[in-house]
C-alpha atoms as a PDB file:
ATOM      1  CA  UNK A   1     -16.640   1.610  43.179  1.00  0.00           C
ATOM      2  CA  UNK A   2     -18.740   3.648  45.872  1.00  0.00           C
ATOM      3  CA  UNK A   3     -21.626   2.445  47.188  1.00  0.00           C
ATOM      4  CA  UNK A   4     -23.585   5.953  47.210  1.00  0.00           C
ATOM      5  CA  UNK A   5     -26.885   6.334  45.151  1.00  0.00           C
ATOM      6  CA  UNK A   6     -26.880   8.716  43.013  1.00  0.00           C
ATOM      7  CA  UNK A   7     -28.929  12.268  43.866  1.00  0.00           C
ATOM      8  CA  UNK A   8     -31.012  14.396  41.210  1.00  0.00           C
ATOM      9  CA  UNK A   9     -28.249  16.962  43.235  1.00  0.00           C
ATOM     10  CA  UNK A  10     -24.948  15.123  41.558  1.00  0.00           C
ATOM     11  CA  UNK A  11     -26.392  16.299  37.792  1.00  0.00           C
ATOM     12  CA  UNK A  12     -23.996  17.749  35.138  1.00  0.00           C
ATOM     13  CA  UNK A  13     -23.948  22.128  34.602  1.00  0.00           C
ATOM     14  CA  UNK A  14     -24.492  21.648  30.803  1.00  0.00           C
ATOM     15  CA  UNK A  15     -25.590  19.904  28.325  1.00  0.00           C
ATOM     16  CA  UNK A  16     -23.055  17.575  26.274  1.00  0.00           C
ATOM     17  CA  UNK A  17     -23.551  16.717  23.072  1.00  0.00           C
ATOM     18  CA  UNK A  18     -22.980  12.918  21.893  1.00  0.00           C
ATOM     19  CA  UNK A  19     -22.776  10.475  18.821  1.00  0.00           C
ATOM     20  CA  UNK A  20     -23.896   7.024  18.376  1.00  0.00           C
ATOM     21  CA  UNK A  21     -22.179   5.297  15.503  1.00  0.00           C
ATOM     22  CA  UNK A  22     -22.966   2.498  13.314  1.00  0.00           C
ATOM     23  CA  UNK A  23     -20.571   1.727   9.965  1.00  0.00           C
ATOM     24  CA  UNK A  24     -18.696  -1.143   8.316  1.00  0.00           C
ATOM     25  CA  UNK A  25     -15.426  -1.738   8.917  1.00  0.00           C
ATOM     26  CA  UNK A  26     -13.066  -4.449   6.367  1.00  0.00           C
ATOM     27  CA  UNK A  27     -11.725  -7.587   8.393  1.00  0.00           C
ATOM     28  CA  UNK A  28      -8.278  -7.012   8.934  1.00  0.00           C
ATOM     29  CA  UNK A  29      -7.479  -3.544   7.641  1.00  0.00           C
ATOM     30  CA  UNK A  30      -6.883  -1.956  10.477  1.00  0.00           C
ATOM     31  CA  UNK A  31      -5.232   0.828   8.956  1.00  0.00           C
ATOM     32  CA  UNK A  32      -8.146   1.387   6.538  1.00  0.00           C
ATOM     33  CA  UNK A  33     -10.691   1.463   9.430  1.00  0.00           C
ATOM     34  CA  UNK A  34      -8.703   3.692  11.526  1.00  0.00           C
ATOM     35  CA  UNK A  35      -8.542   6.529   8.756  1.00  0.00           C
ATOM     36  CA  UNK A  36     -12.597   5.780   8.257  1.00  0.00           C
ATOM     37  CA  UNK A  37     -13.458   5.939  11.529  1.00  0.00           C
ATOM     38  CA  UNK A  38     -11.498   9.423  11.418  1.00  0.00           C
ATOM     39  CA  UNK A  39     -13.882  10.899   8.519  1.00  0.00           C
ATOM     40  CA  UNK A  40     -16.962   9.313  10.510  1.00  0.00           C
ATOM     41  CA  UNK A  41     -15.466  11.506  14.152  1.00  0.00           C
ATOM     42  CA  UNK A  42     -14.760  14.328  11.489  1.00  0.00           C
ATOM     43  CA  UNK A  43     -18.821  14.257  10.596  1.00  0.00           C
ATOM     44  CA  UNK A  44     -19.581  14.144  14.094  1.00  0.00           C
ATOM     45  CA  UNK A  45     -17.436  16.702  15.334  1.00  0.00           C
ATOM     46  CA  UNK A  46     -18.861  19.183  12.510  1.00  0.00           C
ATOM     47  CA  UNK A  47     -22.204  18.850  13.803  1.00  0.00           C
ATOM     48  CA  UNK A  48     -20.767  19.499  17.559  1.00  0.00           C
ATOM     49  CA  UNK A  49     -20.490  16.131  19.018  1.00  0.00           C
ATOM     50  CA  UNK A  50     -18.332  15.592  22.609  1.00  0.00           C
ATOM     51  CA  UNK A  51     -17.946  12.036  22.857  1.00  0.00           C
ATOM     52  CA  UNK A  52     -18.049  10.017  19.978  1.00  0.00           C
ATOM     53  CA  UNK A  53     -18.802   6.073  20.476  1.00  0.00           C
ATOM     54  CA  UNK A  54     -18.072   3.850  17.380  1.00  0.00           C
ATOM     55  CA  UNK A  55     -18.653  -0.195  17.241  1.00  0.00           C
ATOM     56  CA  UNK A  56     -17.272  -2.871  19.305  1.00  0.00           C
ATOM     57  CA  UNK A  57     -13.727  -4.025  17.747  1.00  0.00           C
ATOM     58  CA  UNK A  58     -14.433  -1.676  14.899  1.00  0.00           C
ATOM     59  CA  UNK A  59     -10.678  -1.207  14.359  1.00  0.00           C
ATOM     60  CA  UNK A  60     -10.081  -4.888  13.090  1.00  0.00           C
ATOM     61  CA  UNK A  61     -13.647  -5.394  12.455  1.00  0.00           C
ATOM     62  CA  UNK A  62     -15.278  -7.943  14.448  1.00  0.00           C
ATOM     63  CA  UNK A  63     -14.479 -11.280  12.588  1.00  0.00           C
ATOM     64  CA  UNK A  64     -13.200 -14.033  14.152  1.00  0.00           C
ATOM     65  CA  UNK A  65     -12.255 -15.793  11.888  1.00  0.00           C
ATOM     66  CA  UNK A  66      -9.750 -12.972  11.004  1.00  0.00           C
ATOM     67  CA  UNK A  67      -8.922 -11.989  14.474  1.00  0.00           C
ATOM     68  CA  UNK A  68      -7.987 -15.929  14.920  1.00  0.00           C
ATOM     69  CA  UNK A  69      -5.687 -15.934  12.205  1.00  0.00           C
ATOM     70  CA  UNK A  70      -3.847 -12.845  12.401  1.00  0.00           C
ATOM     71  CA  UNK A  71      -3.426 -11.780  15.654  1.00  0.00           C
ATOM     72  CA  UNK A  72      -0.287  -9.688  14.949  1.00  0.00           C
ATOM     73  CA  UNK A  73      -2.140  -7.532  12.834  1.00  0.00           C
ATOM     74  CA  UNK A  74      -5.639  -6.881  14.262  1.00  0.00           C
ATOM     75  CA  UNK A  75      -4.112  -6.445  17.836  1.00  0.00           C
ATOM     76  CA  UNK A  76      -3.293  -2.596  19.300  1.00  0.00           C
ATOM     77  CA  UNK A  77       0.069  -3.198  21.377  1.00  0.00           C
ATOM     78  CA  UNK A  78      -1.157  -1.446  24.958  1.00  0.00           C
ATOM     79  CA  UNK A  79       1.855   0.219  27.367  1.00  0.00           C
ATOM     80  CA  UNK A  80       1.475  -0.897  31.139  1.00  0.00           C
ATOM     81  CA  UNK A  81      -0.216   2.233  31.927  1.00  0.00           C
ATOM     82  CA  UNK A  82      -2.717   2.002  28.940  1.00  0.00           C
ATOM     83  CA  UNK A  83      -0.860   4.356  26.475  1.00  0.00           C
ATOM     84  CA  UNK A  84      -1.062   3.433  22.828  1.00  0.00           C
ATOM     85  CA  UNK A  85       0.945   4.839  20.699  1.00  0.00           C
ATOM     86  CA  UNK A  86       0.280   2.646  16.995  1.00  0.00           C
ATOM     87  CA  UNK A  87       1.107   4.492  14.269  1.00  0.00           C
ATOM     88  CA  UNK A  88      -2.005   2.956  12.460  1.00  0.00           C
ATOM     89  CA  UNK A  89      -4.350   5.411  14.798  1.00  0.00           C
ATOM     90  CA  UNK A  90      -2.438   8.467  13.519  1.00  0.00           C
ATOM     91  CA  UNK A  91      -5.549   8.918  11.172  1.00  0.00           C
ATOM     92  CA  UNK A  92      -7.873   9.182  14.506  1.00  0.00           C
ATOM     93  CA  UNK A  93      -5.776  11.196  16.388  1.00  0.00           C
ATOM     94  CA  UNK A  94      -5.834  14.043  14.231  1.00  0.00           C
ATOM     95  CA  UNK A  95      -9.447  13.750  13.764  1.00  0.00           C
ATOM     96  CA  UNK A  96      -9.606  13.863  17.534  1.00  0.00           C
ATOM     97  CA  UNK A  97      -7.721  16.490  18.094  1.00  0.00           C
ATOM     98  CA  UNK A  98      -8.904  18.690  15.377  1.00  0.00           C
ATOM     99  CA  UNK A  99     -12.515  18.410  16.069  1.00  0.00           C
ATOM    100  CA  UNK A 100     -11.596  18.379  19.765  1.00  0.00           C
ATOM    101  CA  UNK A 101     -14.091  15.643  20.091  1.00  0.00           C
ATOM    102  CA  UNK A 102     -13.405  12.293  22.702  1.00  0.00           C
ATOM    103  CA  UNK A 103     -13.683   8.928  21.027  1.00  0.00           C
ATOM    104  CA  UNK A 104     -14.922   5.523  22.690  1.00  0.00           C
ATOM    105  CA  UNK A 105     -13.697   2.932  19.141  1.00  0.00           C
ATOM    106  CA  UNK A 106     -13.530  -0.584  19.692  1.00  0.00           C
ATOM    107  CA  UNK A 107     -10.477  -2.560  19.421  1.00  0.00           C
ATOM    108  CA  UNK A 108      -8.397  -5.916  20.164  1.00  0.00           C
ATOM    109  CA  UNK A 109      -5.533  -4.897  22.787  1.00  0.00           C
ATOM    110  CA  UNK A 110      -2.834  -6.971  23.474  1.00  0.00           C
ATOM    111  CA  UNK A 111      -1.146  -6.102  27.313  1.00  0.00           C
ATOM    112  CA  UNK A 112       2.345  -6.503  28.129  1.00  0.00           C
ATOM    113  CA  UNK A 113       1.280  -9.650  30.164  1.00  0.00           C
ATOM    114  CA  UNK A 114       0.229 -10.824  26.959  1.00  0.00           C
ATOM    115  CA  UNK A 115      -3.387 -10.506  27.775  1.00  0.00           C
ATOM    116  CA  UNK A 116      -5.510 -10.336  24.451  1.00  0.00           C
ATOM    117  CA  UNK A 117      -8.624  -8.221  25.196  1.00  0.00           C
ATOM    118  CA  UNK A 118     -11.331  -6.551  23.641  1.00  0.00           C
ATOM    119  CA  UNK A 119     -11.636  -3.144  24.694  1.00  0.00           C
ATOM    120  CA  UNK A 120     -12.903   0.272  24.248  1.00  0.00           C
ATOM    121  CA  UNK A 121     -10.012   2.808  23.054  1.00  0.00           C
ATOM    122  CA  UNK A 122     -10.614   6.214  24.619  1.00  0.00           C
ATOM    123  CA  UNK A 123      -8.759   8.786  22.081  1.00  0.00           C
ATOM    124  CA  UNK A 124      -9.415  12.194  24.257  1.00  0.00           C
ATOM    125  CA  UNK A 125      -9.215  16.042  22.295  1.00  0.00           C
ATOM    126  CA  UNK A 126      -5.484  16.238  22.782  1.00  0.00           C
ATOM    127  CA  UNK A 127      -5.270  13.291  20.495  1.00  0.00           C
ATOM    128  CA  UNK A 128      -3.854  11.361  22.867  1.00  0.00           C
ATOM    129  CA  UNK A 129      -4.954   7.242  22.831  1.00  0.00           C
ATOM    130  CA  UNK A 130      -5.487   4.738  26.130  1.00  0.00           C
ATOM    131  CA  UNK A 131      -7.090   1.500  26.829  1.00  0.00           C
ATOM    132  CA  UNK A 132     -10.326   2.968  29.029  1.00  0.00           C
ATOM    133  CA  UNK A 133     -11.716  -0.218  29.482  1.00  0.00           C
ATOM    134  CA  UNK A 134     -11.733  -4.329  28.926  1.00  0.00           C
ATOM    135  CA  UNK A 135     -14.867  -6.279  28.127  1.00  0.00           C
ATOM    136  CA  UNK A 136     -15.717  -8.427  31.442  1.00  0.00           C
ATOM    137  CA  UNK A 137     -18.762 -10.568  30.049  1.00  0.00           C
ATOM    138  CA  UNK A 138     -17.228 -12.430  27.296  1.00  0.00           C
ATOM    139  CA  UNK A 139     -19.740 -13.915  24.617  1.00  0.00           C
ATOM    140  CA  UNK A 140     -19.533 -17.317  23.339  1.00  0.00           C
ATOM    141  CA  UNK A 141     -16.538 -17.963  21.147  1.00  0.00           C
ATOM    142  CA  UNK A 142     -15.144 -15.205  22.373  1.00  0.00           C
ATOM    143  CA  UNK A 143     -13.839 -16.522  25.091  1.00  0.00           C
ATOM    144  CA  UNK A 144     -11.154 -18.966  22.393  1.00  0.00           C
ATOM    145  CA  UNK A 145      -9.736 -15.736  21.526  1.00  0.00           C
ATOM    146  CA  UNK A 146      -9.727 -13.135  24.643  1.00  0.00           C
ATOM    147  CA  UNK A 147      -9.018 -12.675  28.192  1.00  0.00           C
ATOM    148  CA  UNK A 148     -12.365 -11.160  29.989  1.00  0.00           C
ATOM    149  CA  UNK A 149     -11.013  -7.480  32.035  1.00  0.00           C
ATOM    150  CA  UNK A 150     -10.847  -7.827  35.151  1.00  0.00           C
ATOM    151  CA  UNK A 151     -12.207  -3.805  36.311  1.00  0.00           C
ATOM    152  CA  UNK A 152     -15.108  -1.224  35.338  1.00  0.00           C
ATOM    153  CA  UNK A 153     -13.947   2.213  34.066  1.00  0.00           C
ATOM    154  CA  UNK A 154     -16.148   5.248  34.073  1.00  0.00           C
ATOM    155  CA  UNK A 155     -15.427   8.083  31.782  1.00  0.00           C
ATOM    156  CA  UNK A 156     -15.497  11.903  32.783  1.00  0.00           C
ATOM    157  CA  UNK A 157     -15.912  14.481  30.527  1.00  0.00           C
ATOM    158  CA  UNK A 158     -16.621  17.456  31.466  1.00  0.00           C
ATOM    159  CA  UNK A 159     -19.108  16.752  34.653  1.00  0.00           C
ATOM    160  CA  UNK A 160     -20.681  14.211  32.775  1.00  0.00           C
ATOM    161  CA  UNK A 161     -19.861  10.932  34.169  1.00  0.00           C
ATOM    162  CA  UNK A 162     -20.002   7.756  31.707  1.00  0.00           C
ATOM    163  CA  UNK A 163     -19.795   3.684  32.144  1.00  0.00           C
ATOM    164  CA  UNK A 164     -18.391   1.906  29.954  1.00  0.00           C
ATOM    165  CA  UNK A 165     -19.543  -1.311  29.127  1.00  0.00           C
ATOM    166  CA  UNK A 166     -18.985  -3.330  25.371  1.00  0.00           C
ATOM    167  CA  UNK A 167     -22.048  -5.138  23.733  1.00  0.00           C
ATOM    168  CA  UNK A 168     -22.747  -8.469  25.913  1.00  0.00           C
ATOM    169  CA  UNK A 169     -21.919  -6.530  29.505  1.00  0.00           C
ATOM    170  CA  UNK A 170     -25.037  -4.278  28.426  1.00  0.00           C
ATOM    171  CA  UNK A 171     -26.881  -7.965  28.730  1.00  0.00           C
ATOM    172  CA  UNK A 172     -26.271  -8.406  32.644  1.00  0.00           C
ATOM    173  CA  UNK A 173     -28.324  -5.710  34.276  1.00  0.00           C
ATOM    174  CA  UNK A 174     -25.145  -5.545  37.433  1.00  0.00           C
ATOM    175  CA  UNK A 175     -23.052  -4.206  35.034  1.00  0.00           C
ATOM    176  CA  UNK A 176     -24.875  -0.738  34.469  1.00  0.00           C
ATOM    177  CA  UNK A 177     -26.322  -0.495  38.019  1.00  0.00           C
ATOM    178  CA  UNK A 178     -22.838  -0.760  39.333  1.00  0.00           C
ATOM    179  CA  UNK A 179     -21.912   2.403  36.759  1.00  0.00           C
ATOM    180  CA  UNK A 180     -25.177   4.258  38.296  1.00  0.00           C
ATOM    181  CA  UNK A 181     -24.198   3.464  41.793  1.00  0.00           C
ATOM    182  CA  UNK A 182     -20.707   4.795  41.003  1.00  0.00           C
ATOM    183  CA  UNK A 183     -22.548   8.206  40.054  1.00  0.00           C
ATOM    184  CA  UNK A 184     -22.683   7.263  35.838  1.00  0.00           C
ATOM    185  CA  UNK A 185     -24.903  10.108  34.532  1.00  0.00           C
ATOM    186  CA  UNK A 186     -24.813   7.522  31.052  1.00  0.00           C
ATOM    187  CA  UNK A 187     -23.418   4.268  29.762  1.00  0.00           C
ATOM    188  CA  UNK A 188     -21.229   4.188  26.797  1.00  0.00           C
ATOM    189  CA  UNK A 189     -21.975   0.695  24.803  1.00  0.00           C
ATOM    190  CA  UNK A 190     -19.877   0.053  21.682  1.00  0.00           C
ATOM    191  CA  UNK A 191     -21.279  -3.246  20.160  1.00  0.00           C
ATOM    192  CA  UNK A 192     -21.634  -6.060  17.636  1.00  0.00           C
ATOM    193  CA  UNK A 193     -25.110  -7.199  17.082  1.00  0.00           C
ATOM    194  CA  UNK A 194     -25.625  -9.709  14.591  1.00  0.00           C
ATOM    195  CA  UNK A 195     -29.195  -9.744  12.056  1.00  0.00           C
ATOM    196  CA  UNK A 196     -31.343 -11.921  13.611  1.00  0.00           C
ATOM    197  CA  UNK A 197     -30.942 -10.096  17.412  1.00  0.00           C
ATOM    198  CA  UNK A 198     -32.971  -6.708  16.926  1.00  0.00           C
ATOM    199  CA  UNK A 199     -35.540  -7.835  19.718  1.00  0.00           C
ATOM    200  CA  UNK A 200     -33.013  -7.637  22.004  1.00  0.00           C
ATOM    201  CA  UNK A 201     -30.712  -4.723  20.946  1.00  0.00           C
ATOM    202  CA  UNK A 202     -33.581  -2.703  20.909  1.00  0.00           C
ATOM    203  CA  UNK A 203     -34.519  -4.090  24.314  1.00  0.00           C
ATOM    204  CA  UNK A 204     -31.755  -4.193  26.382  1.00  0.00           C
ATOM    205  CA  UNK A 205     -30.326  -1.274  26.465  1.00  0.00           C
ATOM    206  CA  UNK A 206     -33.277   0.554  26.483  1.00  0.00           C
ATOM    207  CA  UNK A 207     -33.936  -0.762  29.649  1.00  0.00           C
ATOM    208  CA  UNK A 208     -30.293  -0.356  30.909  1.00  0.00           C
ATOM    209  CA  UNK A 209     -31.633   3.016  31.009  1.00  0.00           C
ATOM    210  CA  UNK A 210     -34.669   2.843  32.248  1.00  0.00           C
ATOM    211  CA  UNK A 211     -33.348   0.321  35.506  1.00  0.00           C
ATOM    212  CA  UNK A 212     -30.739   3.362  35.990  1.00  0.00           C
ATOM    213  CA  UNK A 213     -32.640   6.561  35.266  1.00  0.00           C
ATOM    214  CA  UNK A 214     -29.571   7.367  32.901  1.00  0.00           C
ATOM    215  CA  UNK A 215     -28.409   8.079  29.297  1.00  0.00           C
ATOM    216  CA  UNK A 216     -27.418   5.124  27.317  1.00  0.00           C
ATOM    217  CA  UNK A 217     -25.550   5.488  24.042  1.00  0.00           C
ATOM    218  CA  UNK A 218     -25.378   2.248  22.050  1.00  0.00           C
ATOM    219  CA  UNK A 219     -23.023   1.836  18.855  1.00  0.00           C
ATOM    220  CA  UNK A 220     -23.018  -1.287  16.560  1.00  0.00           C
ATOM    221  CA  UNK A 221     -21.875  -2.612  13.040  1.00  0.00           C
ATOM    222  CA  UNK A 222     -23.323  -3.323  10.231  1.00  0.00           C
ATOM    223  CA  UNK A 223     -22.743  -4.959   6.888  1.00  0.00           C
ATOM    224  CA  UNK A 224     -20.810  -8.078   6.559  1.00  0.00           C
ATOM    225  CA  UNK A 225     -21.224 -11.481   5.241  1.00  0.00           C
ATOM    226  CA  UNK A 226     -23.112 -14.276   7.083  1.00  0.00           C
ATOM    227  CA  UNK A 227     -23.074 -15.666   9.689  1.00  0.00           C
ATOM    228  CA  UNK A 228     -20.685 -11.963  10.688  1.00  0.00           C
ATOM    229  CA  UNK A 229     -23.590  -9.992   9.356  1.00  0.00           C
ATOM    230  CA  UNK A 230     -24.583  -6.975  11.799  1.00  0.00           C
ATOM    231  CA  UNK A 231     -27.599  -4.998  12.497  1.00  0.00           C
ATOM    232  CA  UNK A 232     -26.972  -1.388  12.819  1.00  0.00           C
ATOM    233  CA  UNK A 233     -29.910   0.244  14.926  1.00  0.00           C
ATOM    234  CA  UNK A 234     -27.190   2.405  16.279  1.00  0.00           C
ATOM    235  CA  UNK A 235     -29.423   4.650  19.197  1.00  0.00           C
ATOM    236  CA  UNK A 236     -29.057   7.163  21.927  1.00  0.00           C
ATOM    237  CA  UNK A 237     -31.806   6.194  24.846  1.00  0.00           C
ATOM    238  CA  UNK A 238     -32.707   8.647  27.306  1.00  0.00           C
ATOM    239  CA  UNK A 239     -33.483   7.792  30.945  1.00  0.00           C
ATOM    240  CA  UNK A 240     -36.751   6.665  30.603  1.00  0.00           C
ATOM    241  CA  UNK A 241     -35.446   4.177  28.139  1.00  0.00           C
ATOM    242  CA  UNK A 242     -36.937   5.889  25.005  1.00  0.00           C
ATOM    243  CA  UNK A 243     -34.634   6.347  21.800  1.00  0.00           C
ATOM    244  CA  UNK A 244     -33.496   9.886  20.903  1.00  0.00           C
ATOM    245  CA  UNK A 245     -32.549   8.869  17.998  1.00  0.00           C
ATOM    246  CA  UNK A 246     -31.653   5.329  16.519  1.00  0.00           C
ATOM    247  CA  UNK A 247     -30.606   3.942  12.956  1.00  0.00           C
ATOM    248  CA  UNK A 248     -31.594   1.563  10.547  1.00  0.00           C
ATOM    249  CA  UNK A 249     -30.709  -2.376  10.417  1.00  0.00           C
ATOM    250  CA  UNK A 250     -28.466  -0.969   7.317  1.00  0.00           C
ATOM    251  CA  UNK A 251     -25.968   1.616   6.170  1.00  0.00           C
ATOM    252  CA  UNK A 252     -23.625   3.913   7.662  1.00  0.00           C
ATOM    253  CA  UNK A 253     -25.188   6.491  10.218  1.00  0.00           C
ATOM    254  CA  UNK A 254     -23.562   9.153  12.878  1.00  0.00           C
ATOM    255  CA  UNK A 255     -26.565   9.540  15.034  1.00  0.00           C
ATOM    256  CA  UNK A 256     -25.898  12.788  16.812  1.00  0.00           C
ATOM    257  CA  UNK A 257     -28.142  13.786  20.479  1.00  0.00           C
ATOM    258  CA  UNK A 258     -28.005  15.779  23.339  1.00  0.00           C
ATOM    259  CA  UNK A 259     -27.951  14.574  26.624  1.00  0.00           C
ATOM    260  CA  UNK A 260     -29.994  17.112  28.846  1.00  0.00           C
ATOM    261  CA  UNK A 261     -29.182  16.954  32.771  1.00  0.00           C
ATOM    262  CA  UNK A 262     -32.131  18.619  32.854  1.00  0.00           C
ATOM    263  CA  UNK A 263     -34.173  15.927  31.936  1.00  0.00           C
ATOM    264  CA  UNK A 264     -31.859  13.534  33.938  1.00  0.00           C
ATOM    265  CA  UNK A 265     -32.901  15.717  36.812  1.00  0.00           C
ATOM    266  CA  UNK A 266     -36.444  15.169  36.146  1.00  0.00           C
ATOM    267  CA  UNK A 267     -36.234  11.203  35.673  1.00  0.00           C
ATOM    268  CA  UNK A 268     -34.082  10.286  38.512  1.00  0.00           C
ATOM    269  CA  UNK A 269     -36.609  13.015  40.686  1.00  0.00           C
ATOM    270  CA  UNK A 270     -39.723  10.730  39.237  1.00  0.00           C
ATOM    271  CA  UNK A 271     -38.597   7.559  39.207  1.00  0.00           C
ATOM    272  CA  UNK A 272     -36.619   7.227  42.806  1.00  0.00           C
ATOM    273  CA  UNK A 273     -34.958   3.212  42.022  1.00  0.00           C
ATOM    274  CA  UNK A 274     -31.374   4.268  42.338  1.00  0.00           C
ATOM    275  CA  UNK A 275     -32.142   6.316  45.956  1.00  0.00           C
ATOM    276  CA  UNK A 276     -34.940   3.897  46.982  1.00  0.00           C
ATOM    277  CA  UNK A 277     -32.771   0.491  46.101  1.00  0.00           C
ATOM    278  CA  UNK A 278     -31.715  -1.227  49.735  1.00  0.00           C
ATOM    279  CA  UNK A 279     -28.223  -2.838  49.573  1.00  0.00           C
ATOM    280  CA  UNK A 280     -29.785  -5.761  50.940  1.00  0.00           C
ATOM    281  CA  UNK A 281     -32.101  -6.104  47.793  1.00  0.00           C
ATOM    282  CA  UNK A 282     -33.785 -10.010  47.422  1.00  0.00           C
ATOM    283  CA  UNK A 283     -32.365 -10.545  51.130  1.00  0.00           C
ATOM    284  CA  UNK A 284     -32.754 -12.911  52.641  1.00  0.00           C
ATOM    285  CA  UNK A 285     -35.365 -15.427  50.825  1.00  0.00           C
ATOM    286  CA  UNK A 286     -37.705 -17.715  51.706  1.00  0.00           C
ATOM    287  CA  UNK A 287     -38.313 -20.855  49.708  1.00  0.00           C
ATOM    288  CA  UNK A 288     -42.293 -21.377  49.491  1.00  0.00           C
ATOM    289  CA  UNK A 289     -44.010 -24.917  49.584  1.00  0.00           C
ATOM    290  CA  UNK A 290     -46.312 -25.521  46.475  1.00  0.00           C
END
């Protein structure tokens, strides 16, 4: 990544529409959840939406338990160069393609290393389907399952430049400054919040945007059967941190925003962290007798 702070100058022409989504998908039917996430991009794409971000692992559904025991089918086979080209997606691709919308959906990928990952699928207008990026921060028993990436990934559509992170990254505030340095106008979060966490889904990525005077769009699950119960709260923050929208702890929502470089413009113009930040920043320290 550059090192370059980003200017109120580098903002996008246009607006671009974008949807937060938060649904239930069934453990293990990844076929099933592939042709529902295709009717949730098709209600997105009718009301305009660009970019499209549904949960983390969404296509298997994030149970471990399941994941665990049937690797074979819950995992997306990736090519070397990131192509996927599983049948069992044919549902989203069409979607995709028809609505000429971009998708961010969740997923377990399996490399031709063998590396087992969870990732954000990128399935772009054309209907076309790659690996964009790898979850880095791993969260708890995650880590008996998957192989944390190893490299960020920003997303450009149209002049709009988006991070991607996936649910726990969104918790270490690096991750998203290094996406703003790198000139991220927003950060793309699909995620898996479980009841119980709303304090900090609600705060987190909120601030994400506030720290980087950027757009955040945060997708999560819901439904599910303890202790794999999820939250919803599905939101679009602008960069002040405020929501644009955001859905309940419950049901199935597409929340639809626009992202307005104007008001990015504004923000970054008020609120001068990314320009002011020194490289340098917290050194060198001094330790302080009591």
């Amino acid at each position: 990544m550059t090192t370059t702070p980003v200017t109120s100058s580098s903002r996008p022409a246009a607006p671009l529409t974008v949807a937060a989504v938060q649904a239930e998908p069934v453990p293990g039917d990844l076929p099933g959840n592939a042709a529902n996430a295709a009717r949730l991009v098709r209600r997105a794409a009718d009301r305009g939406v660009r970019v499209a971000v549904l949960p983390e692992l969404y296509l298997p559904a994030y149970h471990p338990p399941t994941l665990a025991a049937d690797p074979a089918g819950t995992d997306v086979p990736a090519a070397g160069d990131g192509a996927v080209a599983d049948p069992r997606l044919d549902p989203l691709r069409v979607a995709a393609r028809d609505g000429r919308i971009t998708v961010v959906v969740g997923a377990a990928v399996r490399h031709p290393d063998g590396r087992r990952v969870i990732s954000a699928l990128i399935v772009d207008p054309a209907g076309d389907v790659r690996v964009g990026y790898d979850k880095q921060q791993l969260w708890g028993g995650e880590r008996d399952l998957f192989t944390a990436g190893h490299r960020a990934a920003t997303l450009l559509v149209d002049d709009w430049r988006l991070g991607l992170g996936i649910c726990y990254d969104g918790c270490f505030p690096e991750h998203a400054r290094a996406a703003a340095v790198d000139g991220a106008h927003g950060y793309l979060c699909p995620s898996g919040y479980l009841a119980g966490s709303a304090h900090r889904r609600d705060l987190y990525y909120a601030a994400r945007a506030l720290d980087n005077t950027m757009f955040v769009v945060f997708a999560n699950a819901v439904g599910g059967v303890e202790p794999w119960r999820f939250n919803g709260g599905a939101a679009v923050y602008d960069p002040e941190g405020r929501p644009l929208v955001r859905g309940a702890d419950d049901g199935e929502d597409v929340l639809v925003a626009t992202l307005d470089p104007a008001a990015l413009a504004a923000t970054r113009a008020a609120h001068t962290m990314l320009a002011d930040r020194p490289a340098d920043q917290g050194l060198p320290r001094t330790t302080l007798p009591a």
